[in-house]
N, C-alpha and C. Protein backbone atom coordinates (compact mmCIF):
# COMPACT_ATOMS: atom_id res chain seq x y z
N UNK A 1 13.48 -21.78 10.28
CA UNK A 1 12.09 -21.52 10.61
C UNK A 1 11.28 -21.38 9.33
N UNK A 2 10.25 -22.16 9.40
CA UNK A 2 9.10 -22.05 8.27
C UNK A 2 8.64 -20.74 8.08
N UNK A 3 8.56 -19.94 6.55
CA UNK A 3 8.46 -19.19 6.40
C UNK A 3 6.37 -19.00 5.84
N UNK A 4 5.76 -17.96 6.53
CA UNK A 4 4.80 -18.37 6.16
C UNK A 4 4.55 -16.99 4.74
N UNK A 5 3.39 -17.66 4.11
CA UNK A 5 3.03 -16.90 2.85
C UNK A 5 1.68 -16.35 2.66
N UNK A 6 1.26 -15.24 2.18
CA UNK A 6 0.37 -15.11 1.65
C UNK A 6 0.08 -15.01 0.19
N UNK A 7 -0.84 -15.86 -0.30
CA UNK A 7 -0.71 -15.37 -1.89
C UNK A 7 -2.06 -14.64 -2.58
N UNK A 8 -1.84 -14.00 -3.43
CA UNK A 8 -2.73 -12.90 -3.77
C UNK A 8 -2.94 -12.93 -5.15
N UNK A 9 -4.30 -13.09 -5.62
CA UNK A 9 -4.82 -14.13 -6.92
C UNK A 9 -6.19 -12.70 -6.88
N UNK A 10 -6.21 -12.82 -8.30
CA UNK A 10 -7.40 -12.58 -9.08
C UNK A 10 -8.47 -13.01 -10.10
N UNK A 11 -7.87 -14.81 -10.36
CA UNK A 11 -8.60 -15.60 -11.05
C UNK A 11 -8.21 -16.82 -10.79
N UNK A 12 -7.95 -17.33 -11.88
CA UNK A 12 -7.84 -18.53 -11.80
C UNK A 12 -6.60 -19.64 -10.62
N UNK A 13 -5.97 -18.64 -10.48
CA UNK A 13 -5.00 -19.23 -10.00
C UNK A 13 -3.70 -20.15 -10.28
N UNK A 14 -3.70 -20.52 -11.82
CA UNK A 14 -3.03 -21.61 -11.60
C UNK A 14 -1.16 -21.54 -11.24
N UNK A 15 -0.91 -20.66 -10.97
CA UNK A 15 0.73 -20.25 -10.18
C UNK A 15 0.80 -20.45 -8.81
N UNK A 16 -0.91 -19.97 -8.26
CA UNK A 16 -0.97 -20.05 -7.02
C UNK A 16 -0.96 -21.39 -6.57
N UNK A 17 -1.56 -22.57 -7.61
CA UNK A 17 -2.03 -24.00 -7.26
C UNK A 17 -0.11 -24.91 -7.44
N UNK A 18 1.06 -23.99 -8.64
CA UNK A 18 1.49 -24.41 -8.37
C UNK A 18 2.99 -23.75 -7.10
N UNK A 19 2.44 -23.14 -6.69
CA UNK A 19 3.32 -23.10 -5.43
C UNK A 19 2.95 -23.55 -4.31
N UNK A 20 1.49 -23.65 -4.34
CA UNK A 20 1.26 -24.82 -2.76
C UNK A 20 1.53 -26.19 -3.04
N UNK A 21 1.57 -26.55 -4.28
CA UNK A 21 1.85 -28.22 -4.85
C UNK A 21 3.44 -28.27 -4.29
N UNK A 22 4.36 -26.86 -4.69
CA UNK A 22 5.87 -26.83 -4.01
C UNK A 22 6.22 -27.40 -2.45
N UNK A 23 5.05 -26.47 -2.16
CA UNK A 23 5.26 -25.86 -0.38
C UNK A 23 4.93 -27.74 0.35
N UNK A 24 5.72 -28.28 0.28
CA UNK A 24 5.58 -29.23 1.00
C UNK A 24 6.70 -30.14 1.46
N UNK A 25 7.13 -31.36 2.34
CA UNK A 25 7.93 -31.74 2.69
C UNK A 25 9.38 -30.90 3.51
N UNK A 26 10.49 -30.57 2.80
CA UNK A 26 11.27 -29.77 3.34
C UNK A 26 11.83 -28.48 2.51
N UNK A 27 10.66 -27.95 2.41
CA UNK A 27 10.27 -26.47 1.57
C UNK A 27 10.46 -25.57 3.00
N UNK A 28 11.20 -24.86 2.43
CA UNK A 28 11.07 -23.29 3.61
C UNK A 28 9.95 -22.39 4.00
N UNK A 29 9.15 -23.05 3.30
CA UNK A 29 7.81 -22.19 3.40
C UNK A 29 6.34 -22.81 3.49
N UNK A 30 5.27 -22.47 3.87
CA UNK A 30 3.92 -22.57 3.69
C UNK A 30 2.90 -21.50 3.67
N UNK A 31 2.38 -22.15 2.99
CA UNK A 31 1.07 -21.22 3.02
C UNK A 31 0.40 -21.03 3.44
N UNK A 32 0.03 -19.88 3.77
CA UNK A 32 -0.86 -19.20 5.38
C UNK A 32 -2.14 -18.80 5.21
N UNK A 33 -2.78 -18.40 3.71
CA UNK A 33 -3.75 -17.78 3.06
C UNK A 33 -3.52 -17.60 1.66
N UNK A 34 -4.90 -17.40 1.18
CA UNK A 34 -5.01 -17.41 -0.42
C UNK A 34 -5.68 -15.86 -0.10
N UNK A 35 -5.89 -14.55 -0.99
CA UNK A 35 -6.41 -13.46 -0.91
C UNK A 35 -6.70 -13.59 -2.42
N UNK A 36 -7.89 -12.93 -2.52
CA UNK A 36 -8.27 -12.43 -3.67
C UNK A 36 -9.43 -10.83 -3.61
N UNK A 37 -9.13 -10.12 -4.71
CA UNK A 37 -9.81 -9.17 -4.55
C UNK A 37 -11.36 -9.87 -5.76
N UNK A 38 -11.39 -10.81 -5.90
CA UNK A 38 -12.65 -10.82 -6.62
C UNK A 38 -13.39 -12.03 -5.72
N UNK A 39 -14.35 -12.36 -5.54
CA UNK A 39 -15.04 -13.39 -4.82
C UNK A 39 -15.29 -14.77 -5.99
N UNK A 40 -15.49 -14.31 -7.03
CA UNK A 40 -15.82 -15.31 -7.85
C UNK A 40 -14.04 -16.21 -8.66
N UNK A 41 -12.90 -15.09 -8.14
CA UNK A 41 -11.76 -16.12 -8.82
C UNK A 41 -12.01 -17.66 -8.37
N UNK A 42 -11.73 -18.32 -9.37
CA UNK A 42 -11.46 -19.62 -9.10
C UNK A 42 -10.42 -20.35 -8.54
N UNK A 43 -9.53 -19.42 -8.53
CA UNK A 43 -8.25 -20.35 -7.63
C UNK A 43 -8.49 -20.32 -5.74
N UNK A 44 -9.54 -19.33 -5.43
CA UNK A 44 -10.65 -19.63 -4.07
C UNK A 44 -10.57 -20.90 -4.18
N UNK A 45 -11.37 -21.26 -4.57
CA UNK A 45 -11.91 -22.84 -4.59
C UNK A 45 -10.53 -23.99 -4.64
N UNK A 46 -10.05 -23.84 -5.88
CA UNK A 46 -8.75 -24.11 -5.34
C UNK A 46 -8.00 -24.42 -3.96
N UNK A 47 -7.47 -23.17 -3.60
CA UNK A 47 -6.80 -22.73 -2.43
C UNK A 47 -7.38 -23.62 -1.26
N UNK A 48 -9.22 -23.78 -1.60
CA UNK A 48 -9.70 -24.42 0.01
C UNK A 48 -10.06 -25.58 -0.21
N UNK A 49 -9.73 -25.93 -1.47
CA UNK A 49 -9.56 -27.86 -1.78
C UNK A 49 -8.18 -28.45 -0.92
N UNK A 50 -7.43 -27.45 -1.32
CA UNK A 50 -5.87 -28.26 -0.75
C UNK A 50 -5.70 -27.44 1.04
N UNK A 51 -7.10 -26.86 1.42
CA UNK A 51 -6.94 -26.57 3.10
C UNK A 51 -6.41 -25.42 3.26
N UNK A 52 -6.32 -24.46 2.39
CA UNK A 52 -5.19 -23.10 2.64
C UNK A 52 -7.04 -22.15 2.70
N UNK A 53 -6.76 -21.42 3.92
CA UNK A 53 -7.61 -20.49 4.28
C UNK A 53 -7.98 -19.35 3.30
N UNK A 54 -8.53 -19.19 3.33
CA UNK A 54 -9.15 -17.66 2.17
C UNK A 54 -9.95 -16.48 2.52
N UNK A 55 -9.56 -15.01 1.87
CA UNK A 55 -9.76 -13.87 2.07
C UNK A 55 -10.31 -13.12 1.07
N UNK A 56 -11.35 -12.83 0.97
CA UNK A 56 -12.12 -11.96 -0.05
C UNK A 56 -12.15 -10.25 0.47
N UNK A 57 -11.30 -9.39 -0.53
CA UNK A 57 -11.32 -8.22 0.07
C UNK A 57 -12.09 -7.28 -1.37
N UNK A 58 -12.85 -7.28 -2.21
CA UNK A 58 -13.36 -6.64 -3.54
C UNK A 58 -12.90 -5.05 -3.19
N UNK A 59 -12.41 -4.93 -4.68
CA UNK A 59 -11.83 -3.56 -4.87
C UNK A 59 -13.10 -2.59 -4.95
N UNK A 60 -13.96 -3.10 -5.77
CA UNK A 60 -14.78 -2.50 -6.36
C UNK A 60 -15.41 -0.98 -5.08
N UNK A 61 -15.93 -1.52 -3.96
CA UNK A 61 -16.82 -0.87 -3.28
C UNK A 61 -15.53 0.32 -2.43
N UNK A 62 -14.41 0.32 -2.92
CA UNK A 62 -13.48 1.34 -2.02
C UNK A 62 -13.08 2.57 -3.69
N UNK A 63 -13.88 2.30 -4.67
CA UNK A 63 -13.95 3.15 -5.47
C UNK A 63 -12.70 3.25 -5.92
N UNK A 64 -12.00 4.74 -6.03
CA UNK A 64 -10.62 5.25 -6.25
C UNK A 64 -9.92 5.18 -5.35
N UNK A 65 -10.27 4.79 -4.04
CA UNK A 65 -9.63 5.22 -2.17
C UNK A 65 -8.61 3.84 -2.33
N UNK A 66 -7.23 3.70 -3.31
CA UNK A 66 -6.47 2.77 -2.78
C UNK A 66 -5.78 2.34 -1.74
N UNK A 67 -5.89 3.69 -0.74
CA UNK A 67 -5.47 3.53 0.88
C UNK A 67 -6.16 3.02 1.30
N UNK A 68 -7.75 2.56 1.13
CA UNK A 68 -8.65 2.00 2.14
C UNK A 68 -8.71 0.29 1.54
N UNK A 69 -8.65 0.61 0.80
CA UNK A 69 -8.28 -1.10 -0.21
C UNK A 69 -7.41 -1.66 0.42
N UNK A 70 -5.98 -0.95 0.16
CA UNK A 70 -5.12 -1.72 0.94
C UNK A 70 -5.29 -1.94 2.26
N UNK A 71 -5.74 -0.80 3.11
CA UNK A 71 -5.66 -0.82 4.47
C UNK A 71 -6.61 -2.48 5.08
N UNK A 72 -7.96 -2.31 4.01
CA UNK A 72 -8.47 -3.70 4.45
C UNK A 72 -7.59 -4.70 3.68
N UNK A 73 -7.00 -4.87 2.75
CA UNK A 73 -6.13 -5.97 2.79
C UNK A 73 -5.23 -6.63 3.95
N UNK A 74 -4.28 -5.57 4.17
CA UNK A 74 -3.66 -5.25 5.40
C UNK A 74 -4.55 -6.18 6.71
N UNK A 75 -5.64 -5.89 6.87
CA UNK A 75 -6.29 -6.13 8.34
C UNK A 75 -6.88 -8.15 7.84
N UNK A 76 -7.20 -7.81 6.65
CA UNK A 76 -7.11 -9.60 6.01
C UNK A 76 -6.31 -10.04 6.20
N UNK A 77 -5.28 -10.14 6.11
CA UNK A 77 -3.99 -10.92 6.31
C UNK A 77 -3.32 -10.67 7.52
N UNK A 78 -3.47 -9.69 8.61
CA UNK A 78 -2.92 -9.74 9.48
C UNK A 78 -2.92 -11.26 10.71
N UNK A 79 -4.21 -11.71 10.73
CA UNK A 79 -4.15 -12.65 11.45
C UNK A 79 -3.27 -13.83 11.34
N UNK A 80 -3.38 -14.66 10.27
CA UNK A 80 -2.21 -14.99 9.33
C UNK A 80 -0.78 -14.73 9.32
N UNK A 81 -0.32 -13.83 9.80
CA UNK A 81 0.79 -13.29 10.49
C UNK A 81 2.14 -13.59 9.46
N UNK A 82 1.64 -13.64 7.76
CA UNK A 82 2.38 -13.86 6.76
C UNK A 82 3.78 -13.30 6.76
N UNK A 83 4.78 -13.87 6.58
CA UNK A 83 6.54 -13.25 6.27
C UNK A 83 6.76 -12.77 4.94
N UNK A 84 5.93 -13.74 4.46
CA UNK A 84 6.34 -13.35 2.62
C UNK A 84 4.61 -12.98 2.05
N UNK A 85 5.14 -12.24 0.59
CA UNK A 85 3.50 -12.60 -0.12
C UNK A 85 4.23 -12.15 -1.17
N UNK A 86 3.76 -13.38 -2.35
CA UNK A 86 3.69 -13.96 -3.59
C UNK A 86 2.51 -13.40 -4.49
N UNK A 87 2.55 -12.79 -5.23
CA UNK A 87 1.43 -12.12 -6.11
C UNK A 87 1.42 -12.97 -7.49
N UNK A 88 0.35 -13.49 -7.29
CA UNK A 88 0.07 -14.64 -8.66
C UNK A 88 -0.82 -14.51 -8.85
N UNK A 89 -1.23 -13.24 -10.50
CA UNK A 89 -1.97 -13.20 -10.68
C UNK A 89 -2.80 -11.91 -10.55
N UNK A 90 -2.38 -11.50 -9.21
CA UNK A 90 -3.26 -10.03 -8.71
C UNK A 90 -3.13 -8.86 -9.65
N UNK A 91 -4.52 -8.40 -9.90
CA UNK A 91 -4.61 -7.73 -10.66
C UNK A 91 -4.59 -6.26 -10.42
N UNK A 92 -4.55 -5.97 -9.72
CA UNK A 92 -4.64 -5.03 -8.61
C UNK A 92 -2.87 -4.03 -8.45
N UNK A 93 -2.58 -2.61 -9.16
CA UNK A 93 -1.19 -2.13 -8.59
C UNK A 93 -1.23 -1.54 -7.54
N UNK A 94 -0.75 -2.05 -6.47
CA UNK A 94 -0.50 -1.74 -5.04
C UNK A 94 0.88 -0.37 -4.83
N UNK A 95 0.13 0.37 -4.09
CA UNK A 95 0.56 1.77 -3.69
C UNK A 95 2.26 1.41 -2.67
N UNK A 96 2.82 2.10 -2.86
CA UNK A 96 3.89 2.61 -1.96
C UNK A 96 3.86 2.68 -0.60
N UNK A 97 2.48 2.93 0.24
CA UNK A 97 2.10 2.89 1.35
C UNK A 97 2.16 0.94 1.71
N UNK A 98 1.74 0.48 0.50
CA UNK A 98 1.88 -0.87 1.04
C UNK A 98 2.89 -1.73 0.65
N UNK A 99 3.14 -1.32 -0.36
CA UNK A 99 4.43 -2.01 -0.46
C UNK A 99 5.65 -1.87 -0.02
N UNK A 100 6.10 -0.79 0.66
CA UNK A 100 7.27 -0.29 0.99
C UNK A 100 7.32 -0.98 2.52
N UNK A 101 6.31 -1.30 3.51
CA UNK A 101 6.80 -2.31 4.66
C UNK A 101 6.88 -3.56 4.25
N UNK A 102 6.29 -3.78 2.96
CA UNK A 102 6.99 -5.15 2.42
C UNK A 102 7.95 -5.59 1.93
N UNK A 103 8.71 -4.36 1.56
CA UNK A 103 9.93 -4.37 0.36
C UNK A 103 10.68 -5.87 1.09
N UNK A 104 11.11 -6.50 0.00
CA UNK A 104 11.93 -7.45 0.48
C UNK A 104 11.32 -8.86 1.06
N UNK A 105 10.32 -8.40 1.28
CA UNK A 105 9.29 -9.71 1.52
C UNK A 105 7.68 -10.06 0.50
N UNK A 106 8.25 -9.21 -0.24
CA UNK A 106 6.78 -9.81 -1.49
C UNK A 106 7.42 -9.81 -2.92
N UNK A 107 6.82 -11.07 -3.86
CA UNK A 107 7.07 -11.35 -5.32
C UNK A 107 6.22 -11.31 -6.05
N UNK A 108 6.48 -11.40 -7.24
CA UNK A 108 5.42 -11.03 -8.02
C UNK A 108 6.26 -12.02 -9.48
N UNK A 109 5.40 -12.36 -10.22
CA UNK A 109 6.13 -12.86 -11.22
C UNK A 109 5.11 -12.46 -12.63
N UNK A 110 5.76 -11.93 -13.91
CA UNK A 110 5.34 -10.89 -15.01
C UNK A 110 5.93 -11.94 -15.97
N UNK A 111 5.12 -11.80 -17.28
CA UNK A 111 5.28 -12.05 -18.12
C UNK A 111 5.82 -12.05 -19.22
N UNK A 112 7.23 -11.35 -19.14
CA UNK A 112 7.96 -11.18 -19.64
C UNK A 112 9.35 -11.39 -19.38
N UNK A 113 10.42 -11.02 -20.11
CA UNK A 113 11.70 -10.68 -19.58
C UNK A 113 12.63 -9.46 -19.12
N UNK A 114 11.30 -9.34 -17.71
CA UNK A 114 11.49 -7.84 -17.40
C UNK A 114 13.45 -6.88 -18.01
N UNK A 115 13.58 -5.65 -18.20
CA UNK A 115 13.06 -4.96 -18.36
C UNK A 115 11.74 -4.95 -19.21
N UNK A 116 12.16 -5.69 -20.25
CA UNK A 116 11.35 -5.51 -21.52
C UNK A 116 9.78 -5.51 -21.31
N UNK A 117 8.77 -4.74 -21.47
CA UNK A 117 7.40 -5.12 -21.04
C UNK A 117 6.73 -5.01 -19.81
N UNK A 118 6.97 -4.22 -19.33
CA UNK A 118 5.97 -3.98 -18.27
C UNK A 118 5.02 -3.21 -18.69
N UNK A 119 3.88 -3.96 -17.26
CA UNK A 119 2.39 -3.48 -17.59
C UNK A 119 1.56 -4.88 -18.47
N UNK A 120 0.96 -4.26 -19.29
CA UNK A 120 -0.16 -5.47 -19.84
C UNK A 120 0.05 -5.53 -21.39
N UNK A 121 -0.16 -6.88 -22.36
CA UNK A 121 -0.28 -7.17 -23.39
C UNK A 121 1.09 -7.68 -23.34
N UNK A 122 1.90 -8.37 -22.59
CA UNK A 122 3.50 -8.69 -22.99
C UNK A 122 3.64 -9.17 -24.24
N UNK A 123 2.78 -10.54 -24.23
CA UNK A 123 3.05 -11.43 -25.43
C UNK A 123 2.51 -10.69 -26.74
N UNK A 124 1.99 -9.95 -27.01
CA UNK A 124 1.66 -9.52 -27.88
C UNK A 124 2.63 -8.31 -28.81
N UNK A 125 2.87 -7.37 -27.34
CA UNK A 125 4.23 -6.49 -27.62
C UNK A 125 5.02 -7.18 -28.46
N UNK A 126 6.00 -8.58 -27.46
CA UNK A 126 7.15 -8.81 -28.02
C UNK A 126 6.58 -9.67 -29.08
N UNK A 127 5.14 -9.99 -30.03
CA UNK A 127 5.22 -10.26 -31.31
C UNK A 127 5.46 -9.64 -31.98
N UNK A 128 4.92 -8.51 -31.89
CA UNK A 128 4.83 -7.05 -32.43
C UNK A 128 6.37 -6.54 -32.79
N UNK A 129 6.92 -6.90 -32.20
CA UNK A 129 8.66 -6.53 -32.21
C UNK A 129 9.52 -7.09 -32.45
N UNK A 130 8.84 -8.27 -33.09
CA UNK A 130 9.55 -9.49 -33.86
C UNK A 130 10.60 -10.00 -33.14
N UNK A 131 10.64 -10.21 -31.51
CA UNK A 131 11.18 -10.85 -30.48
C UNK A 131 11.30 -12.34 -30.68
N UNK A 132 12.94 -12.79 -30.66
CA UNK A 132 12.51 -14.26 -30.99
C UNK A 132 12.87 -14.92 -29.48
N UNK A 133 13.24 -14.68 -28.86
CA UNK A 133 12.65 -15.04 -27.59
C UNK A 133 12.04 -13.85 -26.57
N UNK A 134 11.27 -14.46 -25.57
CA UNK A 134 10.73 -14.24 -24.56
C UNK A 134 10.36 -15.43 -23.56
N UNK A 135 9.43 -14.66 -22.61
CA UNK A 135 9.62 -15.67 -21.01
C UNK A 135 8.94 -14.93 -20.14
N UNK A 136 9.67 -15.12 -18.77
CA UNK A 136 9.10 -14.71 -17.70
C UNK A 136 9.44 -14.11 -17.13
N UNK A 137 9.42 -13.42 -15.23
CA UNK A 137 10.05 -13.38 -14.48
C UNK A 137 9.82 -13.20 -13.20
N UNK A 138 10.40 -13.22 -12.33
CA UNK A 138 10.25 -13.45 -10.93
C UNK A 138 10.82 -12.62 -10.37
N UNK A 139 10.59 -11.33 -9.91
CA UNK A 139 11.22 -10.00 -8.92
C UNK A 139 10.52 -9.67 -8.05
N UNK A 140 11.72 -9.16 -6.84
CA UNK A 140 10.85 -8.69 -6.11
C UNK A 140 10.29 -7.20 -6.28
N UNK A 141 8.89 -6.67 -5.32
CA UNK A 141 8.14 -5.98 -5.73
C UNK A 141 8.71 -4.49 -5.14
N UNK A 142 8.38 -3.43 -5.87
CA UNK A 142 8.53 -2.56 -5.51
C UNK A 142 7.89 -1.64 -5.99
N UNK A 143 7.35 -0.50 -5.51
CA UNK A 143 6.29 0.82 -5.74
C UNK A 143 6.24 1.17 -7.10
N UNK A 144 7.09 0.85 -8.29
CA UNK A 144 7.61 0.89 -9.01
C UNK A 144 6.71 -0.36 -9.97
N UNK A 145 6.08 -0.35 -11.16
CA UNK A 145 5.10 -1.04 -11.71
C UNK A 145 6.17 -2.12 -12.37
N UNK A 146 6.27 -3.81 -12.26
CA UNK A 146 7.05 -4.28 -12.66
C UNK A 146 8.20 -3.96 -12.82
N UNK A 147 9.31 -3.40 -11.56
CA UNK A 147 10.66 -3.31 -11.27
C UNK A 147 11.20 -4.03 -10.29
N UNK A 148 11.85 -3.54 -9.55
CA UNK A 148 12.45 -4.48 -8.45
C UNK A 148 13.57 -5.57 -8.89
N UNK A 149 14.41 -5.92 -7.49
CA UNK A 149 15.21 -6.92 -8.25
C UNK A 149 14.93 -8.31 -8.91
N UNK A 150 15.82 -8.75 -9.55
CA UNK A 150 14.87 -10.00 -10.60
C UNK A 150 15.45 -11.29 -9.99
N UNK A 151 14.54 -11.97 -9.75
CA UNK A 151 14.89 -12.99 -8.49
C UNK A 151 15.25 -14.42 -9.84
N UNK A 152 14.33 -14.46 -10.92
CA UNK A 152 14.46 -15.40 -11.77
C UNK A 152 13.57 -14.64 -13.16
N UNK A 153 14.31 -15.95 -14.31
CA UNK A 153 13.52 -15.77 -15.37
C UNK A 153 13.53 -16.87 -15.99
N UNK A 154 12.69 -17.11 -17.04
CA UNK A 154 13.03 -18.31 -17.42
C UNK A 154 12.45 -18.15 -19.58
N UNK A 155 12.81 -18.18 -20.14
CA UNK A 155 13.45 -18.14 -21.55
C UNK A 155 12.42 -19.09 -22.72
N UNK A 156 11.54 -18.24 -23.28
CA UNK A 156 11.11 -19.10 -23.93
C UNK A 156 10.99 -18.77 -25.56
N UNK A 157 11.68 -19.74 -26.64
CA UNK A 157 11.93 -19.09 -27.68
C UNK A 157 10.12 -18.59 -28.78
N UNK A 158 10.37 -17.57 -29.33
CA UNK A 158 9.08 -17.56 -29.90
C UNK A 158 9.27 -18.24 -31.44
N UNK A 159 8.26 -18.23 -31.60
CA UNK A 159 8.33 -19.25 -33.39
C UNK A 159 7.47 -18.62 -34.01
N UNK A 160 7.82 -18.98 -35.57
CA UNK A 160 7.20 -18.33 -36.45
C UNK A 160 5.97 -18.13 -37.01
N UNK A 161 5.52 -19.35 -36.29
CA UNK A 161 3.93 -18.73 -36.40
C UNK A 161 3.13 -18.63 -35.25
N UNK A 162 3.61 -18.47 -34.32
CA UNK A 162 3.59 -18.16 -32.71
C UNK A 162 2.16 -17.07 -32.90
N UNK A 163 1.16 -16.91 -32.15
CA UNK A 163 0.04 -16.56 -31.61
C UNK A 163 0.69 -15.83 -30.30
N UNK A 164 -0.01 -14.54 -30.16
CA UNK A 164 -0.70 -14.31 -28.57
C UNK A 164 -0.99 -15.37 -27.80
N UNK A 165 -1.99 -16.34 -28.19
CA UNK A 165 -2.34 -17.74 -27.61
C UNK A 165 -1.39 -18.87 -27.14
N UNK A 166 -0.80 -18.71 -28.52
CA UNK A 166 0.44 -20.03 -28.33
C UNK A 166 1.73 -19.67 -27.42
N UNK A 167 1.83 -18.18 -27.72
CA UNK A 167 3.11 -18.02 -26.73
C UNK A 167 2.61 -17.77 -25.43
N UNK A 168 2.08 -17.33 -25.06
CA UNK A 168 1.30 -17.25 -23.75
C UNK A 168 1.40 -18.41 -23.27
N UNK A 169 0.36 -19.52 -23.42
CA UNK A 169 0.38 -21.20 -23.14
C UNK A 169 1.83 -21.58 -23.18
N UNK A 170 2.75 -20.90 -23.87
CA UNK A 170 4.56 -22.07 -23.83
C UNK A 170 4.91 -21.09 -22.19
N UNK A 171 4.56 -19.77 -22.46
CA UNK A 171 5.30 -19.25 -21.00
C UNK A 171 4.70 -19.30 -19.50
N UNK A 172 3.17 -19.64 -19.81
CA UNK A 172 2.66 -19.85 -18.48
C UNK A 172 3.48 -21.27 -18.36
N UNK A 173 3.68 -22.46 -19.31
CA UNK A 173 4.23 -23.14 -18.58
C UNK A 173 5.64 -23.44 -17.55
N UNK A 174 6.32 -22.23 -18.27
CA UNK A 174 7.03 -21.80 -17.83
C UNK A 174 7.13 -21.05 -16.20
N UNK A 175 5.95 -20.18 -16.50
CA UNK A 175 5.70 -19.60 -15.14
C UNK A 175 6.00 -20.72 -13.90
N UNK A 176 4.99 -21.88 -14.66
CA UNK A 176 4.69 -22.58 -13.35
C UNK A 176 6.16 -23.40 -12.86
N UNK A 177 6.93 -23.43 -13.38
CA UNK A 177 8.21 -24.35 -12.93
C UNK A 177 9.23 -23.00 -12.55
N UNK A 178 9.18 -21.64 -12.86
CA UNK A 178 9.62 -20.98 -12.04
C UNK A 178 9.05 -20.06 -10.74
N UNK A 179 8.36 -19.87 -10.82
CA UNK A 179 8.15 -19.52 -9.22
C UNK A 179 7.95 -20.36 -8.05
N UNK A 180 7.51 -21.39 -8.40
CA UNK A 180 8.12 -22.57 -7.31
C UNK A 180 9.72 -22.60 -6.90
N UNK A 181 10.64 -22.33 -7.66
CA UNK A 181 11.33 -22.45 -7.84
C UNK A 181 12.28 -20.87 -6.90
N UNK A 182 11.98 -20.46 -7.15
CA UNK A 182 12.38 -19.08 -7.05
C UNK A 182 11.84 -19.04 -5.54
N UNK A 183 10.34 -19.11 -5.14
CA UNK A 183 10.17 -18.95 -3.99
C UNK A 183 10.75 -20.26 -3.11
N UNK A 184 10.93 -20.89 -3.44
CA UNK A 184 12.00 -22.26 -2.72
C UNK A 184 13.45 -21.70 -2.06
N UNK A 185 14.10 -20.83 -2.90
CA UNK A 185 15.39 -20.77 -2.98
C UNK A 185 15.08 -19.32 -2.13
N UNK A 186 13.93 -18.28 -2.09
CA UNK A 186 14.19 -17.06 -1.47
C UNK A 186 13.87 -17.46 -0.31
N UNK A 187 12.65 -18.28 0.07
CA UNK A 187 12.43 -18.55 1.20
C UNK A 187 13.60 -18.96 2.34
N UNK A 188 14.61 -19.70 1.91
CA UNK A 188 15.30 -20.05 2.37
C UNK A 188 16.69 -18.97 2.81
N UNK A 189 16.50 -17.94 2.29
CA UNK A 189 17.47 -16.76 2.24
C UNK A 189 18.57 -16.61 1.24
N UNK A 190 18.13 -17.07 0.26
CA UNK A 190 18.60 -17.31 -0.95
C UNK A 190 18.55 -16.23 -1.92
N UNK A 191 19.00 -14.87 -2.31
CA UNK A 191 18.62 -14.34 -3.51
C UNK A 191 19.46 -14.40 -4.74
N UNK A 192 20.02 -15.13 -4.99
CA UNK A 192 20.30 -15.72 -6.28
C UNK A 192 19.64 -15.65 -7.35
N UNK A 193 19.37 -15.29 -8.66
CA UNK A 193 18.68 -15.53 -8.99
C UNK A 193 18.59 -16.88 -10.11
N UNK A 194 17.21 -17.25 -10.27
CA UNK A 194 16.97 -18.46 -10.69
C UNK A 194 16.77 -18.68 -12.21
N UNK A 195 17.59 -19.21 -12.90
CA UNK A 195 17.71 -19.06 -14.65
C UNK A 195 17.57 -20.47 -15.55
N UNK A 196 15.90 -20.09 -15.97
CA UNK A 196 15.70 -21.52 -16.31
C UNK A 196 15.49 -20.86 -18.45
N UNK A 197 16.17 -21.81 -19.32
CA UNK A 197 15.79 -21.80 -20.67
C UNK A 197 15.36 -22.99 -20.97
């Protein structure tokens, strides 16, 4: 049975553009909705070029109240009647109240080689720490800020005159050939995880 998805973006999208480019032929999955908490991300536009429905829920006007945030997330996506949700991108750390009826059915993929780096500035950290490689990864989510089990990663060496900029650009490309990848193989009931260098 086709597994359906929701994915949950705060800009641009481009992880989100490449897992619906995945979701096709005899993929375990499709996509059911695009969500974003900003109205102006661009992977919106995106999402309703290639026909995938869209949900604007803005954080902004629920203040500090992350129960009411989520709760209208929650009522966004219910129609949609999503199995999985893929976080590409979302900027947004989602509470325990909502993630915990998801456990096991939502991903998220970070910029690093989790443990190492959670939270924000990855690529910069592991310059900072004279890391000669880094990468990505693909786990699932849990209440817990970048933990959960690690579904994939994928390995990218840093160089010596490597930038914030430059390593960033080698691992988003990276990003994009693993979470396609990863959500291919979970969808299907697969947790293996997926190990690309």
């Amino acid at each position: 049975m086709t597994k359906r998805v929701a994915i949950f973006i705060s800009g641009g999208g481009s992880n989100m553009v490449k897992l619906l480019e995945s979701m096709v032929g005899d993929h375990p999955a499709r996509a059911c909705v695009v969500l974003s908490n900003d109205p102006q991300a661009k992977g919106l536009e995106h999402a309703e070029a290639r026909g995938v429905p869209t949900e604007v829920v803005r954080h902004h006007p629920f203040g500090k109240d992350r129960a009411a945030f989520e709760h209208a997330i929650s009522g966004a996506i219910a129609p949609y009647a999503p199995d999985l949700i893929c976080l590409a991108g979302f900027m947004r750390k989602l509470t325990a109240e909502f993630v915990d009826p998801w456990r096991g059915k939502m991903l998220n993929i970070h910029p690093s080689l989790l443990p190492k780096y959670k939270g924000l500035h990855t690529h910069a950290r592991a310059l900072e720490a004279g890391d000669t490689v880094h990468g990505c990864t693909v786990h699932e989510v849990t209440p817990a800020l970048d933990d959960g089990p690690i579904l994939g990663q994928a390995r990218v060496p840093v160089l010596p005159d490597d930038t914030e900029e430059t390593l960033a650009a080698r691992v988003l490309t990276q990003e994009h050939l693993l979470y396609p990848q990863v959500l291919a193989r979970f969808a299907s009931g697969d947790r293996r995880p997926v190990l690309l260098s």
